[in-house]
PDB file of N, CA and C in Angstrom:
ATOM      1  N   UNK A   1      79.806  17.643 -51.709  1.00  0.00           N
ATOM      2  CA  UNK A   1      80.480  18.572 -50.831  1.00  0.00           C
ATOM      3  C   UNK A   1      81.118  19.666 -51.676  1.00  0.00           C
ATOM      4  N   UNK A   2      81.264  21.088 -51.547  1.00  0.00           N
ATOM      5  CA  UNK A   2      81.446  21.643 -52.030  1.00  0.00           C
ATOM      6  C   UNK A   2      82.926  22.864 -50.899  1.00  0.00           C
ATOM      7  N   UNK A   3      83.654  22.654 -51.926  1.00  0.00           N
ATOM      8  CA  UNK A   3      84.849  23.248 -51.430  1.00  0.00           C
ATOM      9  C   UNK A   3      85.433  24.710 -51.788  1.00  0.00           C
ATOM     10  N   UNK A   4      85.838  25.905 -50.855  1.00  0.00           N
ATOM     11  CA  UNK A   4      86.327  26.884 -51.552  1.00  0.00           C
ATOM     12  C   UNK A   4      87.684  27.047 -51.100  1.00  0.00           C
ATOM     13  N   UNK A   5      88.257  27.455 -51.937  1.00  0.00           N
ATOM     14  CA  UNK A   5      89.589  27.387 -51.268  1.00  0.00           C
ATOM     15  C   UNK A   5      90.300  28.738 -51.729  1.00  0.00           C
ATOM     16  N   UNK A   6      91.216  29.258 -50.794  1.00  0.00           N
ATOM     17  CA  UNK A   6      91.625  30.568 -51.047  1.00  0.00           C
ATOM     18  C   UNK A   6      92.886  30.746 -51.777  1.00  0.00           C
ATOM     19  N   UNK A   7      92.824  32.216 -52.670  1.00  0.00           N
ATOM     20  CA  UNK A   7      93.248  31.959 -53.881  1.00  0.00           C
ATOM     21  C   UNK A   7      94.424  33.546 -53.673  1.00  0.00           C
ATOM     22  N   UNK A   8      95.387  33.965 -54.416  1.00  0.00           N
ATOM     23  CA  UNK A   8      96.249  35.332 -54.003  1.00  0.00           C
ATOM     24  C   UNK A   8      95.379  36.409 -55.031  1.00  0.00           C
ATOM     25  N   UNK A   9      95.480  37.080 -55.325  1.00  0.00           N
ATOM     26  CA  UNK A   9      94.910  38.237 -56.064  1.00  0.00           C
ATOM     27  C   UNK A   9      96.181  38.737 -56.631  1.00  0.00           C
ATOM     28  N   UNK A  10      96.272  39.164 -58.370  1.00  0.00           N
ATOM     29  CA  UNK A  10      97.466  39.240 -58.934  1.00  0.00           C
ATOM     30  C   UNK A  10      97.000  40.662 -59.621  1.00  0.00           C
ATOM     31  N   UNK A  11      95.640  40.880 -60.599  1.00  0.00           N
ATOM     32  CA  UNK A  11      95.596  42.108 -61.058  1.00  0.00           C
ATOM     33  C   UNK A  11      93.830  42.345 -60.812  1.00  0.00           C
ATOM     34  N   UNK A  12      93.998  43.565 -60.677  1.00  0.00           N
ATOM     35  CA  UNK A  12      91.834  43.665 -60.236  1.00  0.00           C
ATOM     36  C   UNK A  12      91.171  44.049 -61.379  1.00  0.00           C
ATOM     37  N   UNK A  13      90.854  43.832 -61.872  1.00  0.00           N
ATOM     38  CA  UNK A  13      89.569  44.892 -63.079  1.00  0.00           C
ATOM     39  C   UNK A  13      88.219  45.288 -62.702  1.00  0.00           C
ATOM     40  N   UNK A  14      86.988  45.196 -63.208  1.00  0.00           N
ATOM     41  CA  UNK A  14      86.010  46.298 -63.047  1.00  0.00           C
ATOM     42  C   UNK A  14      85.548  45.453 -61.455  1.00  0.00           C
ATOM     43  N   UNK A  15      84.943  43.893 -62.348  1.00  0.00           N
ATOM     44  CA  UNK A  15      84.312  42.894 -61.744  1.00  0.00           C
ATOM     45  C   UNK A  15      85.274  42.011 -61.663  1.00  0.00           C
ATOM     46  N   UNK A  16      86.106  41.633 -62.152  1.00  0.00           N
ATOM     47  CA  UNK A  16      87.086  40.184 -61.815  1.00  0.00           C
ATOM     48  C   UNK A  16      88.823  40.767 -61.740  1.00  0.00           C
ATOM     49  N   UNK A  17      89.148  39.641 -61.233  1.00  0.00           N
ATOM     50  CA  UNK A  17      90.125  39.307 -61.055  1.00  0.00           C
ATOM     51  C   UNK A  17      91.183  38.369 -61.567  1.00  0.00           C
ATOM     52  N   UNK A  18      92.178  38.714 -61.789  1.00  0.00           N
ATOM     53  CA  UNK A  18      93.650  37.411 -62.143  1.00  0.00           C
ATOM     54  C   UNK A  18      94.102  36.576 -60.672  1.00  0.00           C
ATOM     55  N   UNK A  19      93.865  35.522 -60.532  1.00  0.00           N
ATOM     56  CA  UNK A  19      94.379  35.302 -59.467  1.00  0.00           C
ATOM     57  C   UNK A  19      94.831  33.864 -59.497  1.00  0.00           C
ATOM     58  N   UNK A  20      96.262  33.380 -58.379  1.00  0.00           N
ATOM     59  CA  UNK A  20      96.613  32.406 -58.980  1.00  0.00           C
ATOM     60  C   UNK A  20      96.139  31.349 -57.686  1.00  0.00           C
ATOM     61  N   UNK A  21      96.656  29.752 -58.289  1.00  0.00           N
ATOM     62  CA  UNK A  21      96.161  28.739 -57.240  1.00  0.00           C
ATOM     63  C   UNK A  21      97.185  27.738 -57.148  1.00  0.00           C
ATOM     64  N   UNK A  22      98.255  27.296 -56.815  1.00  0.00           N
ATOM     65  CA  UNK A  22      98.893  26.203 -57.076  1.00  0.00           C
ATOM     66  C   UNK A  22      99.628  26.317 -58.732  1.00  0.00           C
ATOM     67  N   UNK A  23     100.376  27.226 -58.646  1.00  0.00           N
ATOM     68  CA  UNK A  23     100.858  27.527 -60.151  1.00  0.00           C
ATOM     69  C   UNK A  23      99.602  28.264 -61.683  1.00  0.00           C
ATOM     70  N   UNK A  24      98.115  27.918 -61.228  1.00  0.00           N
ATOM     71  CA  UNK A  24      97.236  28.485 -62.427  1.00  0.00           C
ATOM     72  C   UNK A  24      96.907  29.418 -61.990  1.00  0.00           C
ATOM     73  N   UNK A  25      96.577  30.264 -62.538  1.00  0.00           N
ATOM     74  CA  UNK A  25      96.329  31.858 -63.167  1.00  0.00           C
ATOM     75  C   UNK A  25      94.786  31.547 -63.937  1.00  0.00           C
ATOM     76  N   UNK A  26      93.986  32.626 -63.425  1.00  0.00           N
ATOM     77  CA  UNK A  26      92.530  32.390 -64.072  1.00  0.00           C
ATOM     78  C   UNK A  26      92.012  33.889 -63.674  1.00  0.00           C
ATOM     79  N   UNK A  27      91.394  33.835 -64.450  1.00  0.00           N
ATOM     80  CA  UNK A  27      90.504  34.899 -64.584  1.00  0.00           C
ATOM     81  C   UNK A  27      89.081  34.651 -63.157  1.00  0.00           C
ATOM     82  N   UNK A  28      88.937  35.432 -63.006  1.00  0.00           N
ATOM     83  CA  UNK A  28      87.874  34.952 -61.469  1.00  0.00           C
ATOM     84  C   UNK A  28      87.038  36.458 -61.210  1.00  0.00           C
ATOM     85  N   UNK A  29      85.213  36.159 -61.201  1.00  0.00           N
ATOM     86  CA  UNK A  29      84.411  36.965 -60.992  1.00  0.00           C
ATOM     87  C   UNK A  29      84.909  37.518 -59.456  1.00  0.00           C
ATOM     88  N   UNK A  30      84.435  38.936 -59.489  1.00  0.00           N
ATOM     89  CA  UNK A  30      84.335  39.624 -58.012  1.00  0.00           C
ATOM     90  C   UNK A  30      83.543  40.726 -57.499  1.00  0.00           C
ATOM     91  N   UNK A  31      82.415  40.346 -58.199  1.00  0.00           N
ATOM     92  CA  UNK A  31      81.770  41.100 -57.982  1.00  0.00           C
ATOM     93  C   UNK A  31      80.950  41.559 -56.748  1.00  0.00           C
ATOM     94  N   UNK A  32      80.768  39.890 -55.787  1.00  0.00           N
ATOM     95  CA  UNK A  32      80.764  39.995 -54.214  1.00  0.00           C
ATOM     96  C   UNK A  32      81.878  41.273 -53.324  1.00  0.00           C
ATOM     97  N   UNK A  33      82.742  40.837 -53.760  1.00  0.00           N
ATOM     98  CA  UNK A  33      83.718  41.806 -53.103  1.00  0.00           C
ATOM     99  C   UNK A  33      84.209  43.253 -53.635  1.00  0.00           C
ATOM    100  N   UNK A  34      84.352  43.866 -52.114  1.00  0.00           N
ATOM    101  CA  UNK A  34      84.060  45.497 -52.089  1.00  0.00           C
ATOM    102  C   UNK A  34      85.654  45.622 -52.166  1.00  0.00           C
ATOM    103  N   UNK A  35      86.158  46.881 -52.330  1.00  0.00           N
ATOM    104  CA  UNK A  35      87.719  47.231 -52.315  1.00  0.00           C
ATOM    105  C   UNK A  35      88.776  45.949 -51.889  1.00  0.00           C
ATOM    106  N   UNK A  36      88.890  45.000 -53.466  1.00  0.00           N
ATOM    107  CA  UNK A  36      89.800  44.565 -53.390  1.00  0.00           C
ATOM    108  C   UNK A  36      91.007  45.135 -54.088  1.00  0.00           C
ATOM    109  N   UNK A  37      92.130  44.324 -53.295  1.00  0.00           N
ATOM    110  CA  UNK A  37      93.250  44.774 -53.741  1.00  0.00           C
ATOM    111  C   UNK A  37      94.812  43.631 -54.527  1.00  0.00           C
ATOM    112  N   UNK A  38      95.570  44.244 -54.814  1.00  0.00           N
ATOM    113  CA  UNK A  38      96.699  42.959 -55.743  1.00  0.00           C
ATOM    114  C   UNK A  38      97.175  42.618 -54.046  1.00  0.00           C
ATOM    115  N   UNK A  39      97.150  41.431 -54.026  1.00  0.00           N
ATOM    116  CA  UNK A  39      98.122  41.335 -52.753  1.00  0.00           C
ATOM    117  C   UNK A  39      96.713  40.708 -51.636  1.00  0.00           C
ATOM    118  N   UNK A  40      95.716  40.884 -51.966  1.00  0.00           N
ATOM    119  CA  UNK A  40      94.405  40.154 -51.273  1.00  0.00           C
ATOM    120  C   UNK A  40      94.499  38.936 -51.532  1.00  0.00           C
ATOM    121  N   UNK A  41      93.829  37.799 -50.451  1.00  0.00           N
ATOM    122  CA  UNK A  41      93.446  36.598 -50.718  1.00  0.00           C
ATOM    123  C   UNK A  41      91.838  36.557 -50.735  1.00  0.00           C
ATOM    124  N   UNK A  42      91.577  35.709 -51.058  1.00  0.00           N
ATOM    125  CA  UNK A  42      90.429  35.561 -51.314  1.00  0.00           C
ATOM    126  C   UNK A  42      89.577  33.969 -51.446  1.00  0.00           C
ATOM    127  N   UNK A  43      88.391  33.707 -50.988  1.00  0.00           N
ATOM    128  CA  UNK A  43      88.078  32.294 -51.358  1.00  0.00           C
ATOM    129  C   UNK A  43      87.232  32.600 -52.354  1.00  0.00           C
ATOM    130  N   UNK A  44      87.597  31.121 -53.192  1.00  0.00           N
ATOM    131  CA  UNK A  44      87.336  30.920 -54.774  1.00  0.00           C
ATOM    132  C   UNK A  44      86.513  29.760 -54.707  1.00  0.00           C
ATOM    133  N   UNK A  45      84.837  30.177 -55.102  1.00  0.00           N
ATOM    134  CA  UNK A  45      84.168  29.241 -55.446  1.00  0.00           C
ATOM    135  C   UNK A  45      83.308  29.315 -56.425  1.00  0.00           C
ATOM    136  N   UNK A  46      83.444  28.105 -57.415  1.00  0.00           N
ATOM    137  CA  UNK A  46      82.553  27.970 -58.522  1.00  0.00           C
ATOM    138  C   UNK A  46      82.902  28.999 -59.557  1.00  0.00           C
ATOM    139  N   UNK A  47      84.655  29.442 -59.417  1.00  0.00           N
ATOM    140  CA  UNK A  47      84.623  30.795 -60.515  1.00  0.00           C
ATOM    141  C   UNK A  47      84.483  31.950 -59.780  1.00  0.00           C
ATOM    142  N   UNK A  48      83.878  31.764 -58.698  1.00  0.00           N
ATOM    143  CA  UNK A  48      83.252  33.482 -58.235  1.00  0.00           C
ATOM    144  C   UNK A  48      84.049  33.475 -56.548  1.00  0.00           C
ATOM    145  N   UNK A  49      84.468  34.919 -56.663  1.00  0.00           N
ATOM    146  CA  UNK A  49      85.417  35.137 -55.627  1.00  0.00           C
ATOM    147  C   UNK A  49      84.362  35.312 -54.802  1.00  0.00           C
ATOM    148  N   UNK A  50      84.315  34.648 -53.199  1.00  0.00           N
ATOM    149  CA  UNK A  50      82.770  35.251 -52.773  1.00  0.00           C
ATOM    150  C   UNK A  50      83.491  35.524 -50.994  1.00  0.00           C
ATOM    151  N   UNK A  51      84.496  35.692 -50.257  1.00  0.00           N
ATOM    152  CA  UNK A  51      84.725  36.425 -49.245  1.00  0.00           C
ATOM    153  C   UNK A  51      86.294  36.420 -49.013  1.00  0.00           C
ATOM    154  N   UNK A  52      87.114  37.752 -48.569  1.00  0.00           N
ATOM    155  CA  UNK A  52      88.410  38.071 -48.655  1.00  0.00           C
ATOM    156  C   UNK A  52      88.294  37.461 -47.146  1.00  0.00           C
ATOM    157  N   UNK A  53      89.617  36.829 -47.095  1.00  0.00           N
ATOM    158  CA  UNK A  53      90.516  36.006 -46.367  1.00  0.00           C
ATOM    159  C   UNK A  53      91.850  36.827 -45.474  1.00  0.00           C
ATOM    160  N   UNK A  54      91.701  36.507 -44.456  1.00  0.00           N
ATOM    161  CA  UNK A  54      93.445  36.816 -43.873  1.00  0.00           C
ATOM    162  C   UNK A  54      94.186  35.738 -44.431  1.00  0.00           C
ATOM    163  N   UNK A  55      95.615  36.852 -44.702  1.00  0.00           N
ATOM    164  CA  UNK A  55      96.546  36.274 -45.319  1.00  0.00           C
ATOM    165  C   UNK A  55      96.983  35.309 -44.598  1.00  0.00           C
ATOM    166  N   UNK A  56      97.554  35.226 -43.394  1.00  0.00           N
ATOM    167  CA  UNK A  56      97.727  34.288 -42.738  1.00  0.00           C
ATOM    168  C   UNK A  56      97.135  32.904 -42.941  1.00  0.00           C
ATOM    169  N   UNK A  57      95.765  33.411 -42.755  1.00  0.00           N
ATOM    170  CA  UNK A  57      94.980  32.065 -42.503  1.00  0.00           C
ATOM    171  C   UNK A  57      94.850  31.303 -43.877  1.00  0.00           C
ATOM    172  N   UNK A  58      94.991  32.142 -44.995  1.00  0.00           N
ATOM    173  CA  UNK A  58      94.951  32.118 -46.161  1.00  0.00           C
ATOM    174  C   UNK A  58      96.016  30.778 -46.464  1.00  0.00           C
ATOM    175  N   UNK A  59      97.145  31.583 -46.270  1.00  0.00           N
ATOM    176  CA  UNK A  59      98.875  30.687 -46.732  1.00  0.00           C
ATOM    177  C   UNK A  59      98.867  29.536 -45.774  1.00  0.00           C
ATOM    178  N   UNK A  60      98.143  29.647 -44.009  1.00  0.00           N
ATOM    179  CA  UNK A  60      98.469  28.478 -43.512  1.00  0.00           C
ATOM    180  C   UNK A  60      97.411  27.123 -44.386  1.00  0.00           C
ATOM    181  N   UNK A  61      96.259  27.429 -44.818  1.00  0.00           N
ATOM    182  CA  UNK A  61      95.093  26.290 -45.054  1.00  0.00           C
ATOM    183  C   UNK A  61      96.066  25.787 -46.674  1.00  0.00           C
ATOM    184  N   UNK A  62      96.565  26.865 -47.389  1.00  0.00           N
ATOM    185  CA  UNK A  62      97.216  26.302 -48.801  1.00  0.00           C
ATOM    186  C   UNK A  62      98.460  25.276 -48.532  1.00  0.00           C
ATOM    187  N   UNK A  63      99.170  26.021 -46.778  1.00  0.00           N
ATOM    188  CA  UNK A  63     100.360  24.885 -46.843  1.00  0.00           C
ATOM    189  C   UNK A  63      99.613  23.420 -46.326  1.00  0.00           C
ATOM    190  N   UNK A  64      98.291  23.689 -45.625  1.00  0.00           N
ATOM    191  CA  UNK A  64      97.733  22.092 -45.369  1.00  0.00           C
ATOM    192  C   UNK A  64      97.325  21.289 -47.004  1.00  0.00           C
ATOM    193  N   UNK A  65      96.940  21.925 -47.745  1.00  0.00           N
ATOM    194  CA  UNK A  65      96.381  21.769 -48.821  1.00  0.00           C
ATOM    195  C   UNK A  65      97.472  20.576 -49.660  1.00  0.00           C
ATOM    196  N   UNK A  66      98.947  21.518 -49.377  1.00  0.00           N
ATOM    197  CA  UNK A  66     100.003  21.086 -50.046  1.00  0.00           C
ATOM    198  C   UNK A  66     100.503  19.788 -49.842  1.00  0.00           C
ATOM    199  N   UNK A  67     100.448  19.851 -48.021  1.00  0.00           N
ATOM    200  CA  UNK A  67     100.757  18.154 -47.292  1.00  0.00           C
ATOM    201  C   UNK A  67      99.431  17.293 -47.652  1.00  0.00           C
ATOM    202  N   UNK A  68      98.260  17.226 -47.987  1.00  0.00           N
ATOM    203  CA  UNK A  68      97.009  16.462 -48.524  1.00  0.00           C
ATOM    204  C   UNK A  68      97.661  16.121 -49.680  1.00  0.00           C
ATOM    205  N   UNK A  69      97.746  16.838 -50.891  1.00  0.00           N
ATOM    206  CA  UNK A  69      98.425  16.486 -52.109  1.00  0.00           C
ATOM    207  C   UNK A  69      99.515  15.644 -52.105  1.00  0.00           C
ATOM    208  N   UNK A  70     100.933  15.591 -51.145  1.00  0.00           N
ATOM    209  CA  UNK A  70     101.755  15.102 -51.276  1.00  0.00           C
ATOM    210  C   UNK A  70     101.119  14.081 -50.641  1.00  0.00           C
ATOM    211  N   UNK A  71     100.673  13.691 -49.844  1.00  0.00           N
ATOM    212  CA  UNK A  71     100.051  12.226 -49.212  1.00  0.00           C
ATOM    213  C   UNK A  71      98.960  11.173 -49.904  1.00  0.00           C
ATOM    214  N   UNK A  72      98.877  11.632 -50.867  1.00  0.00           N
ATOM    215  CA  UNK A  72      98.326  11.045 -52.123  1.00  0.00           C
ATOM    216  C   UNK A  72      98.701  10.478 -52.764  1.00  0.00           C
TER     217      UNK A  72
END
């Protein structure tokens, strides 16, 4: 099964991105995506940013993410 999960956008460059996940910071391809911006979410798979996200929907799936982790 393969999972993507959405990630904040911190600084943009040509093709990638800084973006963080649960406290890490990584470097992340973007070359799928057209006018991104600092302040975009985005889903992160395999390294490669491959479709921008509403924020909303973005922050609500990370706070489910958060209650999975703590129930572990």
């Amino acid at each position: 099964m393969c999972i993507a999960v959405p990630v904040k956008v911190l600084s943009v460059y040509e093709n990638e991105a800084l973006i963080e996940f649960s406290g890490i910071k990584k470097k992340v391809n973007t070359s799928l995506i057209d006018n991104l911006k600092v302040g975009d979410y985005v889903l992160l798979h395999a390294g490669c940013a491959i479709e921008k996200v509403d924020k909303y929907k973005a922050e609500e799936t990370l706070k489910l993410f958060n209650i999975i982790s703590e129930e572990m």
